[in-house]
PDB file of N, CA and C in Angstrom:
ATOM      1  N   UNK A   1     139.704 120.411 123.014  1.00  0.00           N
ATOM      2  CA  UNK A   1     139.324 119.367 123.923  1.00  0.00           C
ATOM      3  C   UNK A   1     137.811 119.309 124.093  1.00  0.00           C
ATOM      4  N   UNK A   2     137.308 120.256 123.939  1.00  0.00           N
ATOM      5  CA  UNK A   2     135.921 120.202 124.274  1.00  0.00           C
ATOM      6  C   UNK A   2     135.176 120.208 123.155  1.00  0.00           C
ATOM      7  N   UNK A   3     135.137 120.024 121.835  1.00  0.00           N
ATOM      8  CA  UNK A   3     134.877 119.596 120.208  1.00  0.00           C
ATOM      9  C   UNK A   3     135.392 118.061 120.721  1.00  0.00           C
ATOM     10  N   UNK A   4     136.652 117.362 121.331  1.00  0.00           N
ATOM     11  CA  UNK A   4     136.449 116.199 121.231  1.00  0.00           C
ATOM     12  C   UNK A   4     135.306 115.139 121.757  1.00  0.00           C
ATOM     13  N   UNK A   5     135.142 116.010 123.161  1.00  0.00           N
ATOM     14  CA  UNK A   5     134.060 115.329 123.994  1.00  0.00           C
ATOM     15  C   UNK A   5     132.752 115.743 123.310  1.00  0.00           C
ATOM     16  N   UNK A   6     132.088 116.823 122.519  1.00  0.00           N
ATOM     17  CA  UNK A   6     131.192 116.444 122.108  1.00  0.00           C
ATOM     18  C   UNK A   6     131.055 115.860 120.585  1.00  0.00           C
ATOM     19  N   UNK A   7     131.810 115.276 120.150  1.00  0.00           N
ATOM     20  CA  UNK A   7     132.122 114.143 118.891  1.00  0.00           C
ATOM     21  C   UNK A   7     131.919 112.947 119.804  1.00  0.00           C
ATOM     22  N   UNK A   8     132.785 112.917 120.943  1.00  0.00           N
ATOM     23  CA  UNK A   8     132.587 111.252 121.296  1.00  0.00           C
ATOM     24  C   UNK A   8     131.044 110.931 122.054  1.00  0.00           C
ATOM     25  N   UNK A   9     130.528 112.374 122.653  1.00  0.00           N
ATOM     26  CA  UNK A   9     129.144 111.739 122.984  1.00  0.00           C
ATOM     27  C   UNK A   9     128.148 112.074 122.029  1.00  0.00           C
ATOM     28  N   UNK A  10     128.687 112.612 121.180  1.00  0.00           N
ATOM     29  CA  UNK A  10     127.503 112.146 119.947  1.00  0.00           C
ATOM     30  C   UNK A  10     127.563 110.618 119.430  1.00  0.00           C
ATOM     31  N   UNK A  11     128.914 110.050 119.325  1.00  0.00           N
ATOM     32  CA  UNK A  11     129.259 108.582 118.864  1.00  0.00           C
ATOM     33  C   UNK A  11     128.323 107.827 119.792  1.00  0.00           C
ATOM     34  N   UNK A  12     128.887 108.068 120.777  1.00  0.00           N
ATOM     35  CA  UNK A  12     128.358 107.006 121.823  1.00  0.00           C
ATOM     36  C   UNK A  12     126.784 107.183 121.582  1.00  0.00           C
ATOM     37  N   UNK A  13     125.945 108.390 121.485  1.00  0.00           N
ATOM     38  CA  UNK A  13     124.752 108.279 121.652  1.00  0.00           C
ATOM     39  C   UNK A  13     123.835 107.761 120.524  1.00  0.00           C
ATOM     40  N   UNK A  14     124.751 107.970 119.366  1.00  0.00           N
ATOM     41  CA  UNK A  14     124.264 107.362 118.175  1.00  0.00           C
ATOM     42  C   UNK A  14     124.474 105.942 118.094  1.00  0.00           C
ATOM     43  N   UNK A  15     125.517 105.197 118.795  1.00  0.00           N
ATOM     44  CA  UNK A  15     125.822 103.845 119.154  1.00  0.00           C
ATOM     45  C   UNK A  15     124.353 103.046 119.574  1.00  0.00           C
ATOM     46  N   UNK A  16     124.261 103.821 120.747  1.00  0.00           N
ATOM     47  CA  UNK A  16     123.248 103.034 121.638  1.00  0.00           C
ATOM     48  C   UNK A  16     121.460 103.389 120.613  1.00  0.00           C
ATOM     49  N   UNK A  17     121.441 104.399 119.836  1.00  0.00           N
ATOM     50  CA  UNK A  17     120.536 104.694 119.246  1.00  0.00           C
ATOM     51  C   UNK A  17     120.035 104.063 118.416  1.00  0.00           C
ATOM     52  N   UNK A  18     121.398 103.344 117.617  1.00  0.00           N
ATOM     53  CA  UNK A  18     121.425 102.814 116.423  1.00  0.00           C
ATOM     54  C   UNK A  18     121.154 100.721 116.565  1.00  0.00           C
ATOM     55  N   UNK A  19     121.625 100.751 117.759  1.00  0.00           N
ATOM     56  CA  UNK A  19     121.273  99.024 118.728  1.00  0.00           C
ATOM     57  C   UNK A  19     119.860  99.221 119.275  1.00  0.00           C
ATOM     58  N   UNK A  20     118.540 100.048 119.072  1.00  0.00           N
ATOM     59  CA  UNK A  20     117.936  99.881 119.598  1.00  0.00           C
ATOM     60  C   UNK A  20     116.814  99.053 118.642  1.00  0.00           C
ATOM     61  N   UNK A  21     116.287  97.830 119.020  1.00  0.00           N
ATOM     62  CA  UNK A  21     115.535  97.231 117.846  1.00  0.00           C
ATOM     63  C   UNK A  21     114.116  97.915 117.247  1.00  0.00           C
ATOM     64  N   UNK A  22     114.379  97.909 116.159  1.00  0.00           N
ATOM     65  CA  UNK A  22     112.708  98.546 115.785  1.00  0.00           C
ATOM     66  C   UNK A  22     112.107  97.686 114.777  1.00  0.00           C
ATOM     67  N   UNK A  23     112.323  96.533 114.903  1.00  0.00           N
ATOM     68  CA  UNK A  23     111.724  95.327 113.981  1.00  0.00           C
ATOM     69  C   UNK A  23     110.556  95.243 114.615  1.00  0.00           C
ATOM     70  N   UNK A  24     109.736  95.437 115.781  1.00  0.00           N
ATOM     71  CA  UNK A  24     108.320  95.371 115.877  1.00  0.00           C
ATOM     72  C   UNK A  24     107.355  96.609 115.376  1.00  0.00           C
ATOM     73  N   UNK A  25     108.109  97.811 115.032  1.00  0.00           N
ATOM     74  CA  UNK A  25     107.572  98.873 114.119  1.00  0.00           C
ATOM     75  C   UNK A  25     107.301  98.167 113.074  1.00  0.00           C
ATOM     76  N   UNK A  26     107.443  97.324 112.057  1.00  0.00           N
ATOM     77  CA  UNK A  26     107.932  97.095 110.332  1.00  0.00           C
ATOM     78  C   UNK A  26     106.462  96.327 110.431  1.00  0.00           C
ATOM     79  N   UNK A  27     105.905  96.267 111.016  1.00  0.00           N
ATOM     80  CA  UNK A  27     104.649  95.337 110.817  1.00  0.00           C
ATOM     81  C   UNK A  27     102.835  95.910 111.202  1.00  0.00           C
ATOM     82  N   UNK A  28     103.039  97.522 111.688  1.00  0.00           N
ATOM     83  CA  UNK A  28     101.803  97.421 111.822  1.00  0.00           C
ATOM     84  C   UNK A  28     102.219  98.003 113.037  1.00  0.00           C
ATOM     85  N   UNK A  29     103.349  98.415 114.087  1.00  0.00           N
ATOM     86  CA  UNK A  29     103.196  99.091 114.844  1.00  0.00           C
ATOM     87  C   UNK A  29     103.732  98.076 116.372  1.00  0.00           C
ATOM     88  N   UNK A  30     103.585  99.054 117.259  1.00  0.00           N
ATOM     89  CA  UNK A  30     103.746  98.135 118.553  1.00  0.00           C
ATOM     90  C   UNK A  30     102.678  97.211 118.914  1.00  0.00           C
ATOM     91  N   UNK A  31     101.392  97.637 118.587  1.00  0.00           N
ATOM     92  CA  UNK A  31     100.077  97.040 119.458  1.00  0.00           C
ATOM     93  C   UNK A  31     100.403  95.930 118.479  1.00  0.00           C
ATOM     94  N   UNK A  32     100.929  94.976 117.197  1.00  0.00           N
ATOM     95  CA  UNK A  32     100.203  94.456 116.453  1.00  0.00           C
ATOM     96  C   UNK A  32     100.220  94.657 115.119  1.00  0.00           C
ATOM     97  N   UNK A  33     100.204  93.423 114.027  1.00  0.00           N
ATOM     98  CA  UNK A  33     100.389  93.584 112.546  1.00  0.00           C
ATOM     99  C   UNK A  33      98.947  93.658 112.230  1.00  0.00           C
ATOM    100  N   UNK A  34      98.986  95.143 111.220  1.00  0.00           N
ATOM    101  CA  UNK A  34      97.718  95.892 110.581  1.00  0.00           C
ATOM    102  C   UNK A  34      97.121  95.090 109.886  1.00  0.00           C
ATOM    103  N   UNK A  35      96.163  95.336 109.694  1.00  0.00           N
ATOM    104  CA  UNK A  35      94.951  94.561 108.651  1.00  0.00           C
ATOM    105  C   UNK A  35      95.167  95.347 107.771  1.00  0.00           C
ATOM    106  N   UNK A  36      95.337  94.996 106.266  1.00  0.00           N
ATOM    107  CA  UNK A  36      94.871  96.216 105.469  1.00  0.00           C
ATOM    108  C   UNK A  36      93.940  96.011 104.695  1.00  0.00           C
ATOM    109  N   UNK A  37      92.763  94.731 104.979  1.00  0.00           N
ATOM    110  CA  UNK A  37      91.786  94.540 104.660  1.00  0.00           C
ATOM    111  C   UNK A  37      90.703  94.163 105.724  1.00  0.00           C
ATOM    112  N   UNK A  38      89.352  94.139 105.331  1.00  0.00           N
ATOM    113  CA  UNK A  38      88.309  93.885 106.226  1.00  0.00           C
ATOM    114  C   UNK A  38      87.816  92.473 105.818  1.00  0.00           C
ATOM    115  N   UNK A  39      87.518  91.969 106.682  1.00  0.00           N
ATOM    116  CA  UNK A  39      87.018  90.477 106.773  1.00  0.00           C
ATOM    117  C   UNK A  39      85.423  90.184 107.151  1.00  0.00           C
ATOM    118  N   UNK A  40      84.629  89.861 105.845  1.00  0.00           N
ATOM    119  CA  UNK A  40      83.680  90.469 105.581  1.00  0.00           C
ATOM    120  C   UNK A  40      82.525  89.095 105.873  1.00  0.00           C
ATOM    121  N   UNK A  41      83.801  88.073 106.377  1.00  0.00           N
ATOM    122  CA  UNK A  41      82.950  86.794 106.549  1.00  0.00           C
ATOM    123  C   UNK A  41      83.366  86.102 107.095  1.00  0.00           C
ATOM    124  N   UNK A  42      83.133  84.791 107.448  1.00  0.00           N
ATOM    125  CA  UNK A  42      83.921  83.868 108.225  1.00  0.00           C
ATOM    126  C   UNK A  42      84.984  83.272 107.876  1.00  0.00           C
ATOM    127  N   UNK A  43      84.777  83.500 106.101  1.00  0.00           N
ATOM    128  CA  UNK A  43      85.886  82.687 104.993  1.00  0.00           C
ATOM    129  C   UNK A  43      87.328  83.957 104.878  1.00  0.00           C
ATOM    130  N   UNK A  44      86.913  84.919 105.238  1.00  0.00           N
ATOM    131  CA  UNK A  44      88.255  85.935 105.037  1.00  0.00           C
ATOM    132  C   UNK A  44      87.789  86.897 103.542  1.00  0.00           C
ATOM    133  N   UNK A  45      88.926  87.449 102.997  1.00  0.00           N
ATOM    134  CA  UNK A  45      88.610  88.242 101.795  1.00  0.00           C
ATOM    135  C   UNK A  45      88.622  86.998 100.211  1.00  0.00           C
ATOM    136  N   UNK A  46      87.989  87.652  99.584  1.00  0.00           N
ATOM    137  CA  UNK A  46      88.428  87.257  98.493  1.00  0.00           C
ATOM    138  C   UNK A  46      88.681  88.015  97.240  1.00  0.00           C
ATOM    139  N   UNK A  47      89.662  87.511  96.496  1.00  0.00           N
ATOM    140  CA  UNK A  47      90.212  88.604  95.915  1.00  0.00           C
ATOM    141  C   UNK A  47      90.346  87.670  94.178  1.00  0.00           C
ATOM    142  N   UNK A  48      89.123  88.453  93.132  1.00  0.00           N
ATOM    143  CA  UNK A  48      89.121  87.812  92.056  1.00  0.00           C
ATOM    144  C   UNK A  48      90.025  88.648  90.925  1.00  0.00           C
ATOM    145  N   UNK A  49      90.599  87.417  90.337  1.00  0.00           N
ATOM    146  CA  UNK A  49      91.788  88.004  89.578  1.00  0.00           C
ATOM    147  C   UNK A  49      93.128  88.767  90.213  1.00  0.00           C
ATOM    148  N   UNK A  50      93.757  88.101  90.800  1.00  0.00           N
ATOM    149  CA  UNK A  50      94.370  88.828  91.611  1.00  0.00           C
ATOM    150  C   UNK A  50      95.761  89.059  90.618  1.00  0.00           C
ATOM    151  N   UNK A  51      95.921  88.540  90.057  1.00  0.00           N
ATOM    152  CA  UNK A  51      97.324  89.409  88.670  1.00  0.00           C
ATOM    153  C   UNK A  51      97.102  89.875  87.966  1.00  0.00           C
ATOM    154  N   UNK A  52      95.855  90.075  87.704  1.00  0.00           N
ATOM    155  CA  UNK A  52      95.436  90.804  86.242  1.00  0.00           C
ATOM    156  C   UNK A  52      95.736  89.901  85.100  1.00  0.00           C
ATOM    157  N   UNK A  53      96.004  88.399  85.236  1.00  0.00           N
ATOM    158  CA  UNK A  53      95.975  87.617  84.027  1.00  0.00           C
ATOM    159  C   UNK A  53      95.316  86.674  83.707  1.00  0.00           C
ATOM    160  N   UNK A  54      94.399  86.053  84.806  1.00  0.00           N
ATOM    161  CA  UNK A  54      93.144  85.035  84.710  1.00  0.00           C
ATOM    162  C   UNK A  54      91.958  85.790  85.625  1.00  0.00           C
ATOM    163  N   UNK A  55      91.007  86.076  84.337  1.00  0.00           N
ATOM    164  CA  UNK A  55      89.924  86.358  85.072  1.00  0.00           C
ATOM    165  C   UNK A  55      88.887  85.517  85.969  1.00  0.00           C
ATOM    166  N   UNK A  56      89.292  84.075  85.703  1.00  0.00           N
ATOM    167  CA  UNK A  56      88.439  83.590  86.363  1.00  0.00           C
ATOM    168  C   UNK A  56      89.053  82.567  87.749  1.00  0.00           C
ATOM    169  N   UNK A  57      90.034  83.472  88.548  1.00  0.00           N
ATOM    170  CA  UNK A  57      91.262  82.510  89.925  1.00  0.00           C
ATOM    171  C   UNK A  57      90.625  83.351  90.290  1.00  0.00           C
ATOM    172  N   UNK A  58      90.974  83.404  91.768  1.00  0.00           N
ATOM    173  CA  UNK A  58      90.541  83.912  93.023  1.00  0.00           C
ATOM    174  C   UNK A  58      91.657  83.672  94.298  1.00  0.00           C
ATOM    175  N   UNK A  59      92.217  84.519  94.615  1.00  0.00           N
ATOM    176  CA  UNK A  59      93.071  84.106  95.899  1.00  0.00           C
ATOM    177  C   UNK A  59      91.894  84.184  97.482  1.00  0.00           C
ATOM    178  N   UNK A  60      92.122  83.369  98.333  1.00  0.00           N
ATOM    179  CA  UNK A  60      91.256  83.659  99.856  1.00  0.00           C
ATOM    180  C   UNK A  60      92.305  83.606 100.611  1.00  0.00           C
ATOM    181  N   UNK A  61      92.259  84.907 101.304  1.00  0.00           N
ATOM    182  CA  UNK A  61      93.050  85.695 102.391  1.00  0.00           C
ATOM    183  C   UNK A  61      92.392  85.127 103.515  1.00  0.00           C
ATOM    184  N   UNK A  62      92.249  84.046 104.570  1.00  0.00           N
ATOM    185  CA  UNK A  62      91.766  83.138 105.274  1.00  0.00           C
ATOM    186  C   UNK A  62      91.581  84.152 107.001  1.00  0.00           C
ATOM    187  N   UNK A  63      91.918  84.930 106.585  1.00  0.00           N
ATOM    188  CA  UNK A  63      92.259  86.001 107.996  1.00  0.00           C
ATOM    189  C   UNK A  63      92.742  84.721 109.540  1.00  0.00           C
ATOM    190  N   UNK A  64      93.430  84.257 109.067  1.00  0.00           N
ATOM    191  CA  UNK A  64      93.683  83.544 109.819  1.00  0.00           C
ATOM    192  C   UNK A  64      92.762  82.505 110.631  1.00  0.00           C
ATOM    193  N   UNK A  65      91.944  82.163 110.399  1.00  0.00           N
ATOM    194  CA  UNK A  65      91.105  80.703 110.150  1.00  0.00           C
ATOM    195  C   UNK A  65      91.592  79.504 109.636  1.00  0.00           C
ATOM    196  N   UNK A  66      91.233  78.371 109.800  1.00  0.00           N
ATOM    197  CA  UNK A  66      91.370  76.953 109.168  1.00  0.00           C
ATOM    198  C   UNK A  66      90.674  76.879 108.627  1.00  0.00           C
ATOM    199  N   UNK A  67      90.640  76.764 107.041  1.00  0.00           N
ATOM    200  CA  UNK A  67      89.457  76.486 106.138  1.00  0.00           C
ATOM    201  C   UNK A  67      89.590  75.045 105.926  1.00  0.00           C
ATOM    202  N   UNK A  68      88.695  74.344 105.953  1.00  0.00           N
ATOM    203  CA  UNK A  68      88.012  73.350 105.440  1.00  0.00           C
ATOM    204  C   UNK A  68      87.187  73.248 104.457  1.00  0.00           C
ATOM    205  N   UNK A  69      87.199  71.978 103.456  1.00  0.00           N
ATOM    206  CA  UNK A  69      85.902  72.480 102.404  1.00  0.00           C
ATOM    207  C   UNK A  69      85.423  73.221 101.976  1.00  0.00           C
ATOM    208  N   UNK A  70      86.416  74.356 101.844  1.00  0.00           N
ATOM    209  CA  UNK A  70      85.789  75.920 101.069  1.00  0.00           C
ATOM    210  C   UNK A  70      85.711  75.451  99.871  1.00  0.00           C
ATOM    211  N   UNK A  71      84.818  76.193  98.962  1.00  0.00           N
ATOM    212  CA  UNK A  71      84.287  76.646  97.347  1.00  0.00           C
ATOM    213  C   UNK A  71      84.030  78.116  97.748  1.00  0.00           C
ATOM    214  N   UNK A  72      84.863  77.982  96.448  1.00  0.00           N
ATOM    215  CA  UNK A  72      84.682  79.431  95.637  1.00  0.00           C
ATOM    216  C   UNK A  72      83.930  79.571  94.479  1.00  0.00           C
ATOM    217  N   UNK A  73      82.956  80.315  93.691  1.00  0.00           N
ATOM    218  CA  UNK A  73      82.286  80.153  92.478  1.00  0.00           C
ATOM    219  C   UNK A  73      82.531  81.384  91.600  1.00  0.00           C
ATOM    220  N   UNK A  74      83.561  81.821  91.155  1.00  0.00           N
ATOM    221  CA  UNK A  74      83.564  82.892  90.638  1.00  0.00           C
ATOM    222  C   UNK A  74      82.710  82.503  89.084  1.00  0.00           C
ATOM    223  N   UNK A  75      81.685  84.123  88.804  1.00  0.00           N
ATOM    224  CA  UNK A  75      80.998  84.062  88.074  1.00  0.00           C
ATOM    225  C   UNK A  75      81.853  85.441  87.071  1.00  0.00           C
ATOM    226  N   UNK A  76      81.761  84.660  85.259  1.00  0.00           N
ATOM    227  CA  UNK A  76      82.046  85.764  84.645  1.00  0.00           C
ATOM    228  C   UNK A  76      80.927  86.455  84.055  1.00  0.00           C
ATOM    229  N   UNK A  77      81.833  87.522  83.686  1.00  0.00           N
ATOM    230  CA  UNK A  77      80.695  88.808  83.400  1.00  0.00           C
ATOM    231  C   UNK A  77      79.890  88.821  82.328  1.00  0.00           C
ATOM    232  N   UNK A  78      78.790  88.944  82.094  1.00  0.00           N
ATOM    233  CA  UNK A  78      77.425  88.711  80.995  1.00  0.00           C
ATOM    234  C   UNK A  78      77.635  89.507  79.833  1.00  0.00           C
ATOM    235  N   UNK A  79      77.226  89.350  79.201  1.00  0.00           N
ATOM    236  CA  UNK A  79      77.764  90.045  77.779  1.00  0.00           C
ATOM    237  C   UNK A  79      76.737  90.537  77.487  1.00  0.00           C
ATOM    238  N   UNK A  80      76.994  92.095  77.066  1.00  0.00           N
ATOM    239  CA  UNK A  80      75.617  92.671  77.037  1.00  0.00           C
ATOM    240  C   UNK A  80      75.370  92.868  75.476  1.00  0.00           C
ATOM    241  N   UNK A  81      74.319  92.917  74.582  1.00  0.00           N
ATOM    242  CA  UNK A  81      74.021  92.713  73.512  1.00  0.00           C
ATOM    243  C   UNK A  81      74.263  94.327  72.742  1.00  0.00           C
TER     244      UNK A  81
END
């Protein structure tokens, strides 16, 4: 009898353990979703070549800004003699 009661309050405690939400962990924590980059300007990051299959694209990570009229100028690399 007393192996049953501590099976059922382990159930129960794993019940209520297991309903407790932790979907605001998955992002960076309680305070807030992490940066895992630095924003080095007003335009956000930029990131050249970002697949490794065109050297000359550029993705802009906008850090959450409204861009307007952005240019980008990516320059390729000089060929040395």
């Amino acid at each position: 009898m007393k192996i049953s009661k501590v099976v059922s309050s382990l159930l129960v405690v794993g019940a209520i353990a297991s309903s407790v939400p932790n979907v605001a962990l998955a992002i960076g924590g309680a305070s807030g979703p992490k940066l895992t980059y630095n924003i080095p300007g007003k335009i956000g990051e930029i990131i050249v070549n970002p697949y490794g299959l065109a050297p000359l694209t550029a993705v802009i990570k906008n850090g959450g800004y409204e861009l307007k009229n952005a240019k980008v100028t990516v320059v390729g690399k000089k060929r040395w003699s």
